[in-house]
Protein backbone atom coordinates (compact mmCIF):
# COMPACT_ATOMS: atom_id res chain seq x y z
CA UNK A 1 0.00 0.00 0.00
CA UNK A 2 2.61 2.70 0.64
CA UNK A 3 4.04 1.53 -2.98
CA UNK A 4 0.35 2.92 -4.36
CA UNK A 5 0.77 5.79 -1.99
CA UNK A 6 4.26 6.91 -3.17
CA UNK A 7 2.54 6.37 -7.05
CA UNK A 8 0.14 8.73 -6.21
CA UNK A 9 1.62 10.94 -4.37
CA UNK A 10 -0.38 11.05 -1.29
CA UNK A 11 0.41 10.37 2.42
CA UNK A 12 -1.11 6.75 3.41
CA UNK A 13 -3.94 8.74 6.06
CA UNK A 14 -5.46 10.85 2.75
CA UNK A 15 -5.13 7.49 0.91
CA UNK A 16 -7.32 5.31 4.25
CA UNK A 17 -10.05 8.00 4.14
CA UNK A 18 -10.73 8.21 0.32
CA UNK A 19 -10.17 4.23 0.67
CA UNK A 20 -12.71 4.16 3.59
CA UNK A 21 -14.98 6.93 2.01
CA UNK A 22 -15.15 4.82 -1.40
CA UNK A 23 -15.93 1.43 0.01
CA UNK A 24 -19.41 2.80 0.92
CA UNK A 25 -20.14 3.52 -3.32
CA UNK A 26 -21.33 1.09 -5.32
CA UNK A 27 -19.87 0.04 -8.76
CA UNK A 28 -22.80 2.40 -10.27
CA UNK A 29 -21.80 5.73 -7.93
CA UNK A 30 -18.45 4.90 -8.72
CA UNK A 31 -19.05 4.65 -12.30
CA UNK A 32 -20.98 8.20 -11.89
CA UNK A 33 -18.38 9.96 -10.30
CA UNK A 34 -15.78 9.03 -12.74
CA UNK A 35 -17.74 10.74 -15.51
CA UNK A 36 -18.42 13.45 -13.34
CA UNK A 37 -14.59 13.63 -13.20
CA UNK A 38 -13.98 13.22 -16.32
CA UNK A 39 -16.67 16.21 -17.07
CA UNK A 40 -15.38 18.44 -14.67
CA UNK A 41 -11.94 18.16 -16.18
CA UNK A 42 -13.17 18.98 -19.42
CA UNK A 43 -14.99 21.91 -18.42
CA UNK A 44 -11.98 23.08 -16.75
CA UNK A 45 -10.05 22.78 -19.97
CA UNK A 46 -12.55 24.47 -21.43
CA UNK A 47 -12.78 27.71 -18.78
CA UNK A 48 -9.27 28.13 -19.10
CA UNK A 49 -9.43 28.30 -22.61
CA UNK A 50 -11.92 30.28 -22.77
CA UNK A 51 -9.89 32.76 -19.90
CA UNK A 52 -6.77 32.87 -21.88
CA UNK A 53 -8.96 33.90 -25.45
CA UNK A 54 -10.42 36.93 -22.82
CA UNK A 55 -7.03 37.76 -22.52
CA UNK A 56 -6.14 37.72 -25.58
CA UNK A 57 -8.62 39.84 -26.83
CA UNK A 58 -7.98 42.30 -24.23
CA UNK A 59 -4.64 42.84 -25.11
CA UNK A 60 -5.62 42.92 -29.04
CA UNK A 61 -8.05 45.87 -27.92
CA UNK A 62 -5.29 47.58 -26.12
CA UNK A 63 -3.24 48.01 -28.44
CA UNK A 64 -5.69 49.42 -31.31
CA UNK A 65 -6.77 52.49 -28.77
């Protein structure tokens, strides 16, 4: 276990409570919250994006005044 800790990058008591908090999901909640991961990364991609085009156009604005 401290192998899969040291992997991850996490200290063996985080690793217990998201091990103890995920024994209590099912295959289907587990299922759901890995597309709710995998949407929330993907949305994040998308807001940064999205922030960094703002800026972009701010600075394009800039420098036609």
């Amino acid at each position: 276990m401290l192998e899969v800790c040291r992997q991850l990058g996490v200290s063996l008591a985080t690793f217990n409570v998201w091990k103890r908090s995920m024994r209590q999901m099912g295959i289907s909640e587990l299922n759901k919250l890995n597309v709710l991961l995998d949407e929330n990364g993907r949305l994040k991609k998308l807001a940064a994006d999205l922030t960094l085009d703002k800026h972009i156009l701010q600075e394009v604005l800039a420098k036609k005044v």
